[in-house]
N, C-alpha and C. Protein backbone atom coordinates (compact mmCIF):
# COMPACT_ATOMS: atom_id res chain seq x y z
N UNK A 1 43.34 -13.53 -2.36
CA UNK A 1 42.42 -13.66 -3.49
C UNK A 1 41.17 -14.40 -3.04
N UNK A 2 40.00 -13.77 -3.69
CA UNK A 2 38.47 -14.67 -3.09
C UNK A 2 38.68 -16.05 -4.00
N UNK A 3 37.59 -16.69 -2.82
CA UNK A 3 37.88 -18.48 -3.66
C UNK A 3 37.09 -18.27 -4.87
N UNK A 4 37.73 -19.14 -5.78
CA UNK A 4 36.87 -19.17 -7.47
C UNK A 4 36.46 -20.49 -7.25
N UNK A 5 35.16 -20.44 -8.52
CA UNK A 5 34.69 -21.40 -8.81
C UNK A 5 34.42 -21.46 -10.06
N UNK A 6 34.66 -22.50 -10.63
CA UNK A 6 34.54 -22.78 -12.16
C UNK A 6 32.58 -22.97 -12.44
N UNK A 7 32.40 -22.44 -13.25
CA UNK A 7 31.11 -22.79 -14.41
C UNK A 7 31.23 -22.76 -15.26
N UNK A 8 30.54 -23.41 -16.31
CA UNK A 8 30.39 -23.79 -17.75
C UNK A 8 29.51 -23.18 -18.18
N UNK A 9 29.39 -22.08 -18.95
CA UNK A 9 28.07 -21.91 -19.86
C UNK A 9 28.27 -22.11 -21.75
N UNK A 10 27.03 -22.11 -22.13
CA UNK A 10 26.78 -21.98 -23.32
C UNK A 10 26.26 -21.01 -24.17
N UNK A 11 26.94 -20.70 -25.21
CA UNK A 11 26.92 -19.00 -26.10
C UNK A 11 26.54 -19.46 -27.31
N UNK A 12 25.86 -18.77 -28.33
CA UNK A 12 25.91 -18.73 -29.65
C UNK A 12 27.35 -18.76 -29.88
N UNK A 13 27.15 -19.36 -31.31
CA UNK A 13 28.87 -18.95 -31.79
C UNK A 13 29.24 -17.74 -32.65
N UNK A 14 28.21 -16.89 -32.68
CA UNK A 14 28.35 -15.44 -33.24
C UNK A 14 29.03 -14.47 -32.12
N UNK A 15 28.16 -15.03 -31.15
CA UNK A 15 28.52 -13.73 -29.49
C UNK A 15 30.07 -14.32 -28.71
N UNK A 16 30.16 -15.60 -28.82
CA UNK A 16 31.76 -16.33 -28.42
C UNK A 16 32.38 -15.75 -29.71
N UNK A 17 32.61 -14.97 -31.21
CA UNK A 17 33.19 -14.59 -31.92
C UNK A 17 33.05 -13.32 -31.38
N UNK A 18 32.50 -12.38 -31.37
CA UNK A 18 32.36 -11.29 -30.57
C UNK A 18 33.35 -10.99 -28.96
N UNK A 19 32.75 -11.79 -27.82
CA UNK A 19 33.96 -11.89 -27.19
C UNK A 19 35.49 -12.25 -27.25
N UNK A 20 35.42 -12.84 -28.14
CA UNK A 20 36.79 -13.68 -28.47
C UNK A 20 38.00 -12.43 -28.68
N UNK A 21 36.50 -11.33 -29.68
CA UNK A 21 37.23 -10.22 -29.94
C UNK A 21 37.81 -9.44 -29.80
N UNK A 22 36.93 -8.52 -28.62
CA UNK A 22 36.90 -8.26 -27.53
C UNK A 22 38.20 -8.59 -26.91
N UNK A 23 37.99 -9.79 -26.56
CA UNK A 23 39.27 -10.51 -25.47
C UNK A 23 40.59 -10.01 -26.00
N UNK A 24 41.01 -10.19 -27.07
CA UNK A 24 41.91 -10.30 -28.17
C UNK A 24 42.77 -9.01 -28.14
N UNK A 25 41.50 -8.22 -28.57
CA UNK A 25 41.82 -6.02 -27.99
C UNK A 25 42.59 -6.13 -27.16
N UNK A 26 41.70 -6.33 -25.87
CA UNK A 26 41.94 -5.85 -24.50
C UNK A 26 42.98 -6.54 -23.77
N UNK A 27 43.74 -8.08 -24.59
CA UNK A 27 44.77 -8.56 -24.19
C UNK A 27 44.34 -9.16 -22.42
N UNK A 28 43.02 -9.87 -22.65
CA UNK A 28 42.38 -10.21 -21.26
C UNK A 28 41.89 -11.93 -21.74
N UNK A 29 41.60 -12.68 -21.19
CA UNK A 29 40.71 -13.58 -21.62
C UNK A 29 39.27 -13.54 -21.12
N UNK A 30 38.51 -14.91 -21.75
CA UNK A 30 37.06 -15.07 -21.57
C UNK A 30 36.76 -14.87 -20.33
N UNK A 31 37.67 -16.00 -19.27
CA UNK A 31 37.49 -15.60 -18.06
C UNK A 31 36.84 -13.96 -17.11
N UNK A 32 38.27 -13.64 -17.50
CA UNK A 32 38.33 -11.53 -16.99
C UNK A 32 36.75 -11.18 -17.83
N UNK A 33 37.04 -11.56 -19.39
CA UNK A 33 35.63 -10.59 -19.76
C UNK A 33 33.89 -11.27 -19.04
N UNK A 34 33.87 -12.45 -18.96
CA UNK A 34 32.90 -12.85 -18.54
C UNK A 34 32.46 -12.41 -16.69
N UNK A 35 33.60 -12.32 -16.07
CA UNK A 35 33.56 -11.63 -14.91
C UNK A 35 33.46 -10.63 -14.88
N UNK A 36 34.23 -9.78 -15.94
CA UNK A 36 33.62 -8.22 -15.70
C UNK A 36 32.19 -8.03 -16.49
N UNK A 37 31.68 -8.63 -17.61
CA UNK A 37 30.46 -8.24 -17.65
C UNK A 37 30.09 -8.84 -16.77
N UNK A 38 29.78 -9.83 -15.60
CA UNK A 38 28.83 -9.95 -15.29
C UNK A 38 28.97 -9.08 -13.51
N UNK A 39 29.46 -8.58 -13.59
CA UNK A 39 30.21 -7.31 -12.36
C UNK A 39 29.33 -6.11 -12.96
N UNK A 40 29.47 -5.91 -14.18
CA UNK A 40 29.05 -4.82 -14.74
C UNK A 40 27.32 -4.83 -14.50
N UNK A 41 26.84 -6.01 -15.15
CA UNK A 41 25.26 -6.57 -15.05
C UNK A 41 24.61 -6.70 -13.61
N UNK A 42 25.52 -6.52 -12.98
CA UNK A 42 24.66 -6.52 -11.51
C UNK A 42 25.25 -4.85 -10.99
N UNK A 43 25.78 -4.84 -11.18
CA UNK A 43 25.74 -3.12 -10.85
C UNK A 43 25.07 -2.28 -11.25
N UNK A 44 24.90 -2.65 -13.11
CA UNK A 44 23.53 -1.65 -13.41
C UNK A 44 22.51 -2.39 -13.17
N UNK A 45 22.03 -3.94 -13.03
CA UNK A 45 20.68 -3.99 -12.28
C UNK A 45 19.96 -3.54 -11.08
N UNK A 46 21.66 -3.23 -9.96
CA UNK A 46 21.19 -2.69 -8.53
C UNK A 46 20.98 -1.19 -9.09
N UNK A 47 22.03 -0.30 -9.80
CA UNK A 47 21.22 0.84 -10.35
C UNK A 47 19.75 1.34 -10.48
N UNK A 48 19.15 0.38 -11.41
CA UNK A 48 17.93 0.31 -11.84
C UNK A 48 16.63 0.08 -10.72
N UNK A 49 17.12 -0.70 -9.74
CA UNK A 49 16.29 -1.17 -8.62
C UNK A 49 16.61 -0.28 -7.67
N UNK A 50 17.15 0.68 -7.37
CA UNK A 50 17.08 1.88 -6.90
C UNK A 50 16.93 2.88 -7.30
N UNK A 51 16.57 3.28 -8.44
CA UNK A 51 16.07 3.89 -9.71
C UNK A 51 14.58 3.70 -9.53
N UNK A 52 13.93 2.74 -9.66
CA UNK A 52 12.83 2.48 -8.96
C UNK A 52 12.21 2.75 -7.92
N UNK A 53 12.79 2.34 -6.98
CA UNK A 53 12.46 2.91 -5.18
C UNK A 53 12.79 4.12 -5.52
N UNK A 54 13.44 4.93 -5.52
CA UNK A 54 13.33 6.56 -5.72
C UNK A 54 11.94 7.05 -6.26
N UNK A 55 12.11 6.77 -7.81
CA UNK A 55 10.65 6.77 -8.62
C UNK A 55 9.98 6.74 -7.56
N UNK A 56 9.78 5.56 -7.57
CA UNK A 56 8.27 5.51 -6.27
C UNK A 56 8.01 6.50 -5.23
N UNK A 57 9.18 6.67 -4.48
CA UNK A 57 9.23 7.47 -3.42
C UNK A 57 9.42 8.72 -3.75
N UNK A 58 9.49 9.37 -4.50
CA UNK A 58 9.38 10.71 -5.11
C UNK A 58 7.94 10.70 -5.54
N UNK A 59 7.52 9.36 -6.04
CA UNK A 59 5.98 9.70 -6.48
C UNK A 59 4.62 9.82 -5.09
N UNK A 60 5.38 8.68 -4.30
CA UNK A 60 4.54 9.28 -3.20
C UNK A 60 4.65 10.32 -2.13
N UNK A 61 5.58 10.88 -2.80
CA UNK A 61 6.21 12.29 -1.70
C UNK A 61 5.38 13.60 -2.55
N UNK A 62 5.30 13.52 -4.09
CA UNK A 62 4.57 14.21 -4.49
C UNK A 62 3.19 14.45 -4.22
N UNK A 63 2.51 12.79 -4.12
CA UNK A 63 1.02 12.88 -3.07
C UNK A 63 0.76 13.48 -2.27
N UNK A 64 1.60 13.55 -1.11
CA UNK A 64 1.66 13.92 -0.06
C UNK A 64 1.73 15.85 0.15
N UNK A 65 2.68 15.75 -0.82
CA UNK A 65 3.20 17.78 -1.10
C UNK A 65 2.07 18.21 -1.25
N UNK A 66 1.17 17.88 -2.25
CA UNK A 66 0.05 18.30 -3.22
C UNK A 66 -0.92 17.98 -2.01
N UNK A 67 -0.80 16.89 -1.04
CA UNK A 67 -2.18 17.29 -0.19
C UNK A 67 -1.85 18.56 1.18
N UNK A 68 -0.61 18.75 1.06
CA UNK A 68 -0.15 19.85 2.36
C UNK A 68 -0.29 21.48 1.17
N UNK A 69 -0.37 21.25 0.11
CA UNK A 69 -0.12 22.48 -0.60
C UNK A 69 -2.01 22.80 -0.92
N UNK A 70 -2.95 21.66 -0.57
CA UNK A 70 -4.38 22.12 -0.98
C UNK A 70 -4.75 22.31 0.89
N UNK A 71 -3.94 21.43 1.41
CA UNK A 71 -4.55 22.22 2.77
C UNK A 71 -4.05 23.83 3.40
N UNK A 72 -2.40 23.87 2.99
CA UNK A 72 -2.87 25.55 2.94
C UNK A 72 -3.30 26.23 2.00
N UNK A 73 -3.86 25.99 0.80
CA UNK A 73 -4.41 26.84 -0.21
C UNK A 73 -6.04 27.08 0.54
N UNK A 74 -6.27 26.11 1.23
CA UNK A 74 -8.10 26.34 1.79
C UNK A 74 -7.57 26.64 3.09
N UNK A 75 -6.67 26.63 3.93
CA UNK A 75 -6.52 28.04 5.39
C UNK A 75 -6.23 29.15 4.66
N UNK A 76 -5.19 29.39 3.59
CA UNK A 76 -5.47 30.54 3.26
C UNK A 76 -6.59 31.71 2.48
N UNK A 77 -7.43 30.81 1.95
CA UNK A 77 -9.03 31.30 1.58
C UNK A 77 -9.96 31.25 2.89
N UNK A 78 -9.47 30.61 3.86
CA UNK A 78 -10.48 30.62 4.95
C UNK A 78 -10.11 32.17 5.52
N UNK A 79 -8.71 32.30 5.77
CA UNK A 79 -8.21 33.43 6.37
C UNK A 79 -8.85 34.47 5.49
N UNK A 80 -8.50 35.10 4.21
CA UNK A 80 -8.86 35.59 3.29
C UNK A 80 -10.16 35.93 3.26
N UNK A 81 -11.12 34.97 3.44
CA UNK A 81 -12.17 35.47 3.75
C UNK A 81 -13.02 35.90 4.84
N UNK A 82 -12.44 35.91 6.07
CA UNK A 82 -12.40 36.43 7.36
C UNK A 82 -12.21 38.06 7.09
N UNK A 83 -10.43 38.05 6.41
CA UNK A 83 -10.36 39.21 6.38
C UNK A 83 -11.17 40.72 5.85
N UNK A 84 -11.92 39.51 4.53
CA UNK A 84 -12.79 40.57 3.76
C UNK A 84 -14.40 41.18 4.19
N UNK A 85 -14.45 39.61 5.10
CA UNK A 85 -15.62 39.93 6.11
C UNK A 85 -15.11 41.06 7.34
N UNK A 86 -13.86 41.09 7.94
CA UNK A 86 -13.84 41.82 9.00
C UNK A 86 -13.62 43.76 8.07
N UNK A 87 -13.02 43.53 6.61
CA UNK A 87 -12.99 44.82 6.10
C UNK A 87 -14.21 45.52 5.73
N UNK A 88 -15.17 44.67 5.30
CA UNK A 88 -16.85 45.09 4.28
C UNK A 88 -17.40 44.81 5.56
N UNK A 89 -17.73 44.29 6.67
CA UNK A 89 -18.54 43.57 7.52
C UNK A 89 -19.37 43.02 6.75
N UNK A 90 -19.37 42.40 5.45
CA UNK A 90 -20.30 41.26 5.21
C UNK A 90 -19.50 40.08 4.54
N UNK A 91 -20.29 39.04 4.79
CA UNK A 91 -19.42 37.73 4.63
C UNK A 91 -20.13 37.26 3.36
N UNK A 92 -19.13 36.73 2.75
CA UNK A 92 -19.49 36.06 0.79
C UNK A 92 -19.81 34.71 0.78
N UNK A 93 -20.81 34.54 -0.11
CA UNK A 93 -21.45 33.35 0.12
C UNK A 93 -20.82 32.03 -0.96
């Protein structure tokens, strides 16, 4: 078993009626529930903070797409218009 350590905190006495409740259900005490929410609270905060870095990195991957997708959109009008010059022999201004 990992070493424990005791802390003390302080609750409203609406939300300690709430857990109490809770506890009561689930046939667990304050202890178990206060450890598993706070197991729970850092798992969805690391969620969220990689939720983020994605975001981001999807947003600057989109920058990047959009500048490789306008540089072949202008080789392919460059080509394009080669071709129409080498079909008409005259080139468009």
């Amino acid at each position: 078993m990992a070493e424990t350590k005791k802390i003390m905190i302080s609750l409203p006495n609406n939300l300690v009626e709430e857990v109490d409740f809770i506890v009561s259900m689930e046939k667990k005490n304050r202890s178990e529930f206060v450890k598993e929410a706070m197991k729970l609270y850092i798992r969805e905060k690391r969620k969220l903070e990689v939720s983020e870095k994605l975001k981001y990195g999807y947003l600057e991957m989109s920058k990047i797409n959009l500048s490789f997708a306008e540089m072949g959109l202008g080789q392919d009008m460059e080509e394009l218009n080669l071709y129409e010059v080498k079909l008409t022999g005259c080139e468009k201004m």
